[in-house]
PDB file of N, CA and C in Angstrom:
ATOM      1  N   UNK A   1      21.402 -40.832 -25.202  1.00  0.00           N
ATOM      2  CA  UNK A   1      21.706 -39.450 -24.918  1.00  0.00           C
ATOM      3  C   UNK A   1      21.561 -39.175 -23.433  1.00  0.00           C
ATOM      4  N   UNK A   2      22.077 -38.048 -22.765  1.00  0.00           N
ATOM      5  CA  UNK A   2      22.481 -38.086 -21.601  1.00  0.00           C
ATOM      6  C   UNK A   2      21.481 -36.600 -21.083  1.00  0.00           C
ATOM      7  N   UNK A   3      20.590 -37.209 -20.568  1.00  0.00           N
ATOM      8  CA  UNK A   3      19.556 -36.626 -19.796  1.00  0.00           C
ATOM      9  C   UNK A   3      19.361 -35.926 -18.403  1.00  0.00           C
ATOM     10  N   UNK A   4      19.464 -34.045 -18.352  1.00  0.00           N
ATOM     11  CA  UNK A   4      19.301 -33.972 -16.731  1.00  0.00           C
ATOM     12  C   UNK A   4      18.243 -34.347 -15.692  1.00  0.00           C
ATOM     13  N   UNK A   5      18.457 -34.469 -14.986  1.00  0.00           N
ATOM     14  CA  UNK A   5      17.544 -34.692 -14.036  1.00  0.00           C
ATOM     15  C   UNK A   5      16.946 -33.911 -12.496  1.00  0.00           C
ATOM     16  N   UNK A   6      16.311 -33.222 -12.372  1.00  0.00           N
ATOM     17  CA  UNK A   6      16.605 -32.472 -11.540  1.00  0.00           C
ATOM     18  C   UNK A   6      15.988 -33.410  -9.796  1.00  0.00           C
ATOM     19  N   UNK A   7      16.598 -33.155  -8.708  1.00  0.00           N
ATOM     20  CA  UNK A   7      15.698 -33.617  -7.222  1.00  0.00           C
ATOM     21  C   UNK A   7      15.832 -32.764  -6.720  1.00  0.00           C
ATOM     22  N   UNK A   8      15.013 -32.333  -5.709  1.00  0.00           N
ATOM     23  CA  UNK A   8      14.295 -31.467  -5.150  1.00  0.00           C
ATOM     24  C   UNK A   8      14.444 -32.143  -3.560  1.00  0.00           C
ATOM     25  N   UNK A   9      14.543 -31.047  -2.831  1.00  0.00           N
ATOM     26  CA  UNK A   9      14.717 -31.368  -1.156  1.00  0.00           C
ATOM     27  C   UNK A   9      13.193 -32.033  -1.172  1.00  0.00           C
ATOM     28  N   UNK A  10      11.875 -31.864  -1.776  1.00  0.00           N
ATOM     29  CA  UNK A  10      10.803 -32.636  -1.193  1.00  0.00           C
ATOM     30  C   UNK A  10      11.076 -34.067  -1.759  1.00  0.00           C
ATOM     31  N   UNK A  11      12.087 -34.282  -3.323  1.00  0.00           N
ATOM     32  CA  UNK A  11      12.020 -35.528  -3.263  1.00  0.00           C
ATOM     33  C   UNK A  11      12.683 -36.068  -2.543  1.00  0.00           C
ATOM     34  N   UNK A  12      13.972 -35.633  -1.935  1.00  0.00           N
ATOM     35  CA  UNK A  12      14.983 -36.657  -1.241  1.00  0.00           C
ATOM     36  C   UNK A  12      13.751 -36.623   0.216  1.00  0.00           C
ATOM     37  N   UNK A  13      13.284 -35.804   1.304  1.00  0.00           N
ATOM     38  CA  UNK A  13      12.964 -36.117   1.847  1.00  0.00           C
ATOM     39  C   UNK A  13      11.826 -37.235   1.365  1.00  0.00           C
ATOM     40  N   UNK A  14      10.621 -37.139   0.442  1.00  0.00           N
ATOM     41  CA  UNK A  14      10.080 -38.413   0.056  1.00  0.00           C
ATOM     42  C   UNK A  14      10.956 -39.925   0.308  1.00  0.00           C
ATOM     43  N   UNK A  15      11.930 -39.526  -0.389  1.00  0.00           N
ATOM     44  CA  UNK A  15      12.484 -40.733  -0.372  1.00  0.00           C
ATOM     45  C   UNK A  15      13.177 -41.391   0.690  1.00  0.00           C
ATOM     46  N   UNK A  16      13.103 -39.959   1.546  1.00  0.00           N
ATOM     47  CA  UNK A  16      13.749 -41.040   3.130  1.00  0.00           C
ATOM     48  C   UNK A  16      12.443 -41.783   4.221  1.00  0.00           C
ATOM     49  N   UNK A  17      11.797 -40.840   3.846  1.00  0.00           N
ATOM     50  CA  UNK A  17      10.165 -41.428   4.196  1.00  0.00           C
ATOM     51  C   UNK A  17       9.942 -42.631   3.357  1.00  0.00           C
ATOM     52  N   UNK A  18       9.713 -43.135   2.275  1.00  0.00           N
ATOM     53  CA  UNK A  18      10.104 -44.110   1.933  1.00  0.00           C
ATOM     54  C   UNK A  18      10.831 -45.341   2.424  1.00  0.00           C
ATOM     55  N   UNK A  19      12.083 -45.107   2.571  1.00  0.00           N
ATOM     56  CA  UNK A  19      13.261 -45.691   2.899  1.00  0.00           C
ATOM     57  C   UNK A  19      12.673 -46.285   4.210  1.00  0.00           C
ATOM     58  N   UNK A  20      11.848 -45.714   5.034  1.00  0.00           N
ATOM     59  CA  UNK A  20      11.810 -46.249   6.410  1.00  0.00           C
ATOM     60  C   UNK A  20      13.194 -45.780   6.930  1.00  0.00           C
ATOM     61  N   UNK A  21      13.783 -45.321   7.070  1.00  0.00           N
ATOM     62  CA  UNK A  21      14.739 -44.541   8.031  1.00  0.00           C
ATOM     63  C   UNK A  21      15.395 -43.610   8.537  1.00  0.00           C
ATOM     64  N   UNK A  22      13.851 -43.207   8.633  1.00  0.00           N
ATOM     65  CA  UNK A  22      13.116 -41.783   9.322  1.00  0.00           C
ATOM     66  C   UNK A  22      14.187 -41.214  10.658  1.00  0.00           C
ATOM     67  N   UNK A  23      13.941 -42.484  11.356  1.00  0.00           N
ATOM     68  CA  UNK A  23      13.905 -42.446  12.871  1.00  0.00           C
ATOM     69  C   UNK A  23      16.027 -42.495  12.487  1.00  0.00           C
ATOM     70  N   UNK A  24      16.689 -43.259  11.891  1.00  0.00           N
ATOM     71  CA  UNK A  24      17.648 -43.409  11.630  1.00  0.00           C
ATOM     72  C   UNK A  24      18.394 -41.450  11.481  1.00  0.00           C
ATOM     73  N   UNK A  25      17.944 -41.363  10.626  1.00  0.00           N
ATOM     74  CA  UNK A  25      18.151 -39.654  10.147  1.00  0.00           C
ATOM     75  C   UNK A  25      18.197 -38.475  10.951  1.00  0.00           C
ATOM     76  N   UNK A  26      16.852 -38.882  11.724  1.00  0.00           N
ATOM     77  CA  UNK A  26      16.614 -37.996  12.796  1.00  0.00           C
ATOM     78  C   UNK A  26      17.439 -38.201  13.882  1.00  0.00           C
ATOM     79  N   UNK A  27      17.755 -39.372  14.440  1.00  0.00           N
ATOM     80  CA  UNK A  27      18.915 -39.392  15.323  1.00  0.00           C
ATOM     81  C   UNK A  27      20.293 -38.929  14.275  1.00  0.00           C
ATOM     82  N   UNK A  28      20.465 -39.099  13.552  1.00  0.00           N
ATOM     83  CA  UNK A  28      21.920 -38.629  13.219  1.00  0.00           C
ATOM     84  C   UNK A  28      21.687 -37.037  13.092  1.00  0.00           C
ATOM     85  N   UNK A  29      20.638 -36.894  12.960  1.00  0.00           N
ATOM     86  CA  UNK A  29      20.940 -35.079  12.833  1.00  0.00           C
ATOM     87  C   UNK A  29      20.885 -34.480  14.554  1.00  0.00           C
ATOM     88  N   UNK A  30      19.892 -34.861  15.626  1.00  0.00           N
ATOM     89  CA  UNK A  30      20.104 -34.637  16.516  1.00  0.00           C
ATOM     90  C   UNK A  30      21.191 -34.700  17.365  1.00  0.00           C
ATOM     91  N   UNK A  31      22.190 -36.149  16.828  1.00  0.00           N
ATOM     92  CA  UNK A  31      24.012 -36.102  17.857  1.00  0.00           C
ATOM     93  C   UNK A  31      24.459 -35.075  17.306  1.00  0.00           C
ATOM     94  N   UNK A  32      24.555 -34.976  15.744  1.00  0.00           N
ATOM     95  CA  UNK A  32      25.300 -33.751  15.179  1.00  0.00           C
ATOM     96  C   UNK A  32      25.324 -32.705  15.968  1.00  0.00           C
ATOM     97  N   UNK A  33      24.017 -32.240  15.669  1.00  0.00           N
ATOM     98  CA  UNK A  33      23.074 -31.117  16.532  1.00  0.00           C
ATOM     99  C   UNK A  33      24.026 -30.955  18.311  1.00  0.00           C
ATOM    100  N   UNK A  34      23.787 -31.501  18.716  1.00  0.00           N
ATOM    101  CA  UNK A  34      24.288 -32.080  19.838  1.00  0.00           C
ATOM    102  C   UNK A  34      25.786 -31.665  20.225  1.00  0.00           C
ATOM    103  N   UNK A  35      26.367 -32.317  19.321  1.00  0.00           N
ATOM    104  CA  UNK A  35      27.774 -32.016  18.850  1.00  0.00           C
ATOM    105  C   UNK A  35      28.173 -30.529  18.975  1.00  0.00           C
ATOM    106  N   UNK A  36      27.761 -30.698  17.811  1.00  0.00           N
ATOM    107  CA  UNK A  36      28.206 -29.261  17.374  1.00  0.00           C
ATOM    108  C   UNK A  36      27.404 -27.656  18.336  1.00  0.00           C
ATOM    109  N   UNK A  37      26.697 -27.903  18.738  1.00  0.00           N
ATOM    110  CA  UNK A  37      26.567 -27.461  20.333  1.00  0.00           C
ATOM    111  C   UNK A  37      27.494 -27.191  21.624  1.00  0.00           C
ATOM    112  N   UNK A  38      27.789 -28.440  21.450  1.00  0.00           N
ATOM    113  CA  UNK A  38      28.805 -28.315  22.598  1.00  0.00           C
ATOM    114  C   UNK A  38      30.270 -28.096  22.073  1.00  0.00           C
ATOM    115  N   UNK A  39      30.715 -28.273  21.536  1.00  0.00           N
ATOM    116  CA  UNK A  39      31.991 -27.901  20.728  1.00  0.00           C
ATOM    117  C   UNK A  39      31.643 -26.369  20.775  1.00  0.00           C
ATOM    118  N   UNK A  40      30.970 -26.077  20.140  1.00  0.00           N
ATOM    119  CA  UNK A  40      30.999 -24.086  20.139  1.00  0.00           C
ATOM    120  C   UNK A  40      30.879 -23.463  21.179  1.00  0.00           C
ATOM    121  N   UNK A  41      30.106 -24.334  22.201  1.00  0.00           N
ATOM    122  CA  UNK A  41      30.078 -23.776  23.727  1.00  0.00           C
ATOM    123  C   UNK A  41      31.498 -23.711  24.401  1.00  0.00           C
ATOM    124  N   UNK A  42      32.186 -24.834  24.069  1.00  0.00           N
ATOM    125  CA  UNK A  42      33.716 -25.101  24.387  1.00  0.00           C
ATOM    126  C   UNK A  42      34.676 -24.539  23.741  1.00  0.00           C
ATOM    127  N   UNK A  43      34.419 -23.836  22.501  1.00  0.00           N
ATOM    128  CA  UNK A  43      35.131 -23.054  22.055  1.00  0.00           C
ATOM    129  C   UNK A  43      35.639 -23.886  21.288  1.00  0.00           C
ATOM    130  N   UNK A  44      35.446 -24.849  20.482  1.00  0.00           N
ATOM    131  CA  UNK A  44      36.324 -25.489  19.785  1.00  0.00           C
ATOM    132  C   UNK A  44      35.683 -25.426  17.822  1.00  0.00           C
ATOM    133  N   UNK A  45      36.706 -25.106  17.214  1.00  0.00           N
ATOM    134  CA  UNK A  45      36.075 -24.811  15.514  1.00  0.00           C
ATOM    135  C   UNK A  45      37.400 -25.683  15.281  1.00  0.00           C
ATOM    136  N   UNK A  46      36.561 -26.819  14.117  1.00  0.00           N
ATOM    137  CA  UNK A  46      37.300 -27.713  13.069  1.00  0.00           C
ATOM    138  C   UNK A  46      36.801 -27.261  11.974  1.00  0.00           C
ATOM    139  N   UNK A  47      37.877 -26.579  11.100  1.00  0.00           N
ATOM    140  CA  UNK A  47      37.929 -26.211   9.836  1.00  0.00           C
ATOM    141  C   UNK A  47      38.037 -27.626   9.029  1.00  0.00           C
ATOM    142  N   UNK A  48      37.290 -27.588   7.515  1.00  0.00           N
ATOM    143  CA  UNK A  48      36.615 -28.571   6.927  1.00  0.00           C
ATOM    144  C   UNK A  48      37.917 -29.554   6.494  1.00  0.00           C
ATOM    145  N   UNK A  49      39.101 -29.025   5.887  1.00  0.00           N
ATOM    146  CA  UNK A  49      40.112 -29.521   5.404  1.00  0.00           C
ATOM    147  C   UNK A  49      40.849 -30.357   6.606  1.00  0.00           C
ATOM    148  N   UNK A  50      40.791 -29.482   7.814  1.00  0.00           N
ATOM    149  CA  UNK A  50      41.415 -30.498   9.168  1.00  0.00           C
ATOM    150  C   UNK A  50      40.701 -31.361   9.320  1.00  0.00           C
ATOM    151  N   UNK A  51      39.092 -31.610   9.265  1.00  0.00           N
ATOM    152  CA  UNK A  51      38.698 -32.877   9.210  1.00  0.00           C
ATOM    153  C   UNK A  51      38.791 -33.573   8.125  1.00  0.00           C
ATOM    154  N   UNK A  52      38.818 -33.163   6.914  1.00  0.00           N
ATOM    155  CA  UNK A  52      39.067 -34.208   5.753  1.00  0.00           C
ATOM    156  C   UNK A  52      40.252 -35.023   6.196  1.00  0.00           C
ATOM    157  N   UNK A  53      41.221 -34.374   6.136  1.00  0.00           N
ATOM    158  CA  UNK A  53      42.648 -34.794   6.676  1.00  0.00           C
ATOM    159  C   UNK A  53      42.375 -35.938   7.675  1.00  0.00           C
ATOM    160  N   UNK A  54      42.277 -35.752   8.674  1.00  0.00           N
ATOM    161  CA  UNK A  54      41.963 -36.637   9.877  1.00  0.00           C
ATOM    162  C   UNK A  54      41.075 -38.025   9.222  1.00  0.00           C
ATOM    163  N   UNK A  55      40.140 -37.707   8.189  1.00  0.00           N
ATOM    164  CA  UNK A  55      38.962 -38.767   7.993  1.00  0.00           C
ATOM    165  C   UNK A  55      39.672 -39.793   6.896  1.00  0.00           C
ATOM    166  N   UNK A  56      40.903 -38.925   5.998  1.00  0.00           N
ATOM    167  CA  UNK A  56      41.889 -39.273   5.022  1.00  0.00           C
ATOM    168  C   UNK A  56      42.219 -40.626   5.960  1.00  0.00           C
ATOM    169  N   UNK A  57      43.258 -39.544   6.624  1.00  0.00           N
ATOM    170  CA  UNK A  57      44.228 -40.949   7.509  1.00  0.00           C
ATOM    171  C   UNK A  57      43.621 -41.680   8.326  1.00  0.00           C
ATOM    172  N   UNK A  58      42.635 -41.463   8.677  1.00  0.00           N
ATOM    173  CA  UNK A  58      41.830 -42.729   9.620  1.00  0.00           C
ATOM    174  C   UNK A  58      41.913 -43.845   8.283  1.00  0.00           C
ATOM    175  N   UNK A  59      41.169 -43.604   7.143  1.00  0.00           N
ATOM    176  CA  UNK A  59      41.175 -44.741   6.078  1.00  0.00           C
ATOM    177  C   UNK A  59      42.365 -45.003   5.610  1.00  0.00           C
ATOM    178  N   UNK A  60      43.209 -44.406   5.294  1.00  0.00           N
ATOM    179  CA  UNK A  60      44.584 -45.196   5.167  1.00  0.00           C
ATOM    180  C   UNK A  60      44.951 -46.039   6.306  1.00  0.00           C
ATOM    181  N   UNK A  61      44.771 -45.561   7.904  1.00  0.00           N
ATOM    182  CA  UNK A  61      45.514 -46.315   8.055  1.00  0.00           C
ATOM    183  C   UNK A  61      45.468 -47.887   8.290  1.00  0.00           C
ATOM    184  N   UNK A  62      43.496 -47.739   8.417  1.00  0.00           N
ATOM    185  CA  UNK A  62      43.125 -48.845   8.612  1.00  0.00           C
ATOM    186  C   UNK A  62      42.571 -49.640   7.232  1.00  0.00           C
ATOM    187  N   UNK A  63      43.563 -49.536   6.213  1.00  0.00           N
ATOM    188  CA  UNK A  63      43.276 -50.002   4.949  1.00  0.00           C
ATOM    189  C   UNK A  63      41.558 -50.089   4.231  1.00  0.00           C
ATOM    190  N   UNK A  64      41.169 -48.860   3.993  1.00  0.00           N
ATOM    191  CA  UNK A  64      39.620 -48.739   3.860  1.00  0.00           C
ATOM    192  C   UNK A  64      39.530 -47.895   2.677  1.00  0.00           C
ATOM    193  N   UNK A  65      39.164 -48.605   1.696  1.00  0.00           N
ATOM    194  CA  UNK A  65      39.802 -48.413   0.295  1.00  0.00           C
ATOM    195  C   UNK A  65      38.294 -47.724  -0.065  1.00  0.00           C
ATOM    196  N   UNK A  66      37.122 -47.511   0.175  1.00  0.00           N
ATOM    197  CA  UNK A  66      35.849 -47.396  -0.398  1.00  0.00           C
ATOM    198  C   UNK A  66      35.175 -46.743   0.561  1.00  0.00           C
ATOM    199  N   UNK A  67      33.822 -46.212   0.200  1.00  0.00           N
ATOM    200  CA  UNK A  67      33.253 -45.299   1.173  1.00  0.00           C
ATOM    201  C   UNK A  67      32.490 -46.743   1.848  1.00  0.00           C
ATOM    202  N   UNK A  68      31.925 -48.053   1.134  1.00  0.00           N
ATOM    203  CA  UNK A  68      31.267 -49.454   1.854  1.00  0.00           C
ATOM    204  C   UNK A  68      32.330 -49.750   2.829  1.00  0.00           C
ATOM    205  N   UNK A  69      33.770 -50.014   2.706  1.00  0.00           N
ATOM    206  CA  UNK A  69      34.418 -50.356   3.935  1.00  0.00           C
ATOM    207  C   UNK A  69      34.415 -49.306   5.149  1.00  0.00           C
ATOM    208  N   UNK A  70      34.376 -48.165   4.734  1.00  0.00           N
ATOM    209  CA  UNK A  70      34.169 -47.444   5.747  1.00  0.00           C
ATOM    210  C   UNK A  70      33.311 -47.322   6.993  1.00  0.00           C
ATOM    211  N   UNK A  71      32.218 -47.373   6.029  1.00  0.00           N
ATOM    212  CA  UNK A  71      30.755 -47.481   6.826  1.00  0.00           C
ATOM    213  C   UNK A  71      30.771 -49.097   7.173  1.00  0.00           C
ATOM    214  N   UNK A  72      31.387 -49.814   6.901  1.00  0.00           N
ATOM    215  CA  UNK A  72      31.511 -51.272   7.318  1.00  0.00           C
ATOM    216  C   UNK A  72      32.343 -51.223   8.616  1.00  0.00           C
ATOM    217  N   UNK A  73      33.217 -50.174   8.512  1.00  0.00           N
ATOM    218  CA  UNK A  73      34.475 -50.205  10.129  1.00  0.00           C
ATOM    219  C   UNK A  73      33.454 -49.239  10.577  1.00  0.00           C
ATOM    220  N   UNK A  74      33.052 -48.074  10.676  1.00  0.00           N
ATOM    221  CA  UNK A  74      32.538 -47.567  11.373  1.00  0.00           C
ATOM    222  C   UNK A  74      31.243 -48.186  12.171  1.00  0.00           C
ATOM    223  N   UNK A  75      30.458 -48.969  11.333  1.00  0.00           N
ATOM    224  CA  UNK A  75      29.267 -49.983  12.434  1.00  0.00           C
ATOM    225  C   UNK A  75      29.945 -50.646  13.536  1.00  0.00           C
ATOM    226  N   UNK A  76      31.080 -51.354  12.901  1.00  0.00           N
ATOM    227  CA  UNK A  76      31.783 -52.504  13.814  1.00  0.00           C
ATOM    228  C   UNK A  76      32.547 -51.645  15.071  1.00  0.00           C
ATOM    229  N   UNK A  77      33.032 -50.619  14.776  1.00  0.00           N
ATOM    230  CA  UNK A  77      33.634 -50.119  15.870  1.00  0.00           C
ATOM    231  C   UNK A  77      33.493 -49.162  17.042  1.00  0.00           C
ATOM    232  N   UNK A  78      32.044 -48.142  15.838  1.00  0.00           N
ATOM    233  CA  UNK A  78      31.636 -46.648  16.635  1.00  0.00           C
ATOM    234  C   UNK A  78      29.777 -46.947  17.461  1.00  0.00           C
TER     235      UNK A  78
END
């Protein structure tokens, strides 16, 4: 039988504490941070669908069939 389960923002954070990649997280939220800072200072807004779009055809075009190949081209390249 098919059981809910509920998680809780203290468990996922547990579990990145866990994970050991604390320091990993925290830098990705700080470029964001970062980012998206300066883009609004510059006046620039990407609506969610124009980036889907864009993130679409990046994986088509570079044949990236899965969210693992993705994150597999994105290490190798970004």
């Amino acid at each position: 039988m098919s059981q809910s389960i509920t998680i809780t923002a203290e468990d996922i954070l547990n579990q990145v504490k866990l994970s050991l990649k604390t320091s990993e997280l925290t830098e990705g939220i700080i470029t964001r941070k970062i980012i998206m800072d300066a883009a609004q200072e510059a006046g620039i807004k990407v609506e969610t669908e124009e980036l889907q779009k864009a993130a679409d055809t990046m994986r088509f075009v570079n044949k990236l069939h899965s969210a693992q190949e993705t994150f597999a081209w994105l290490e190798k390249h970004c």
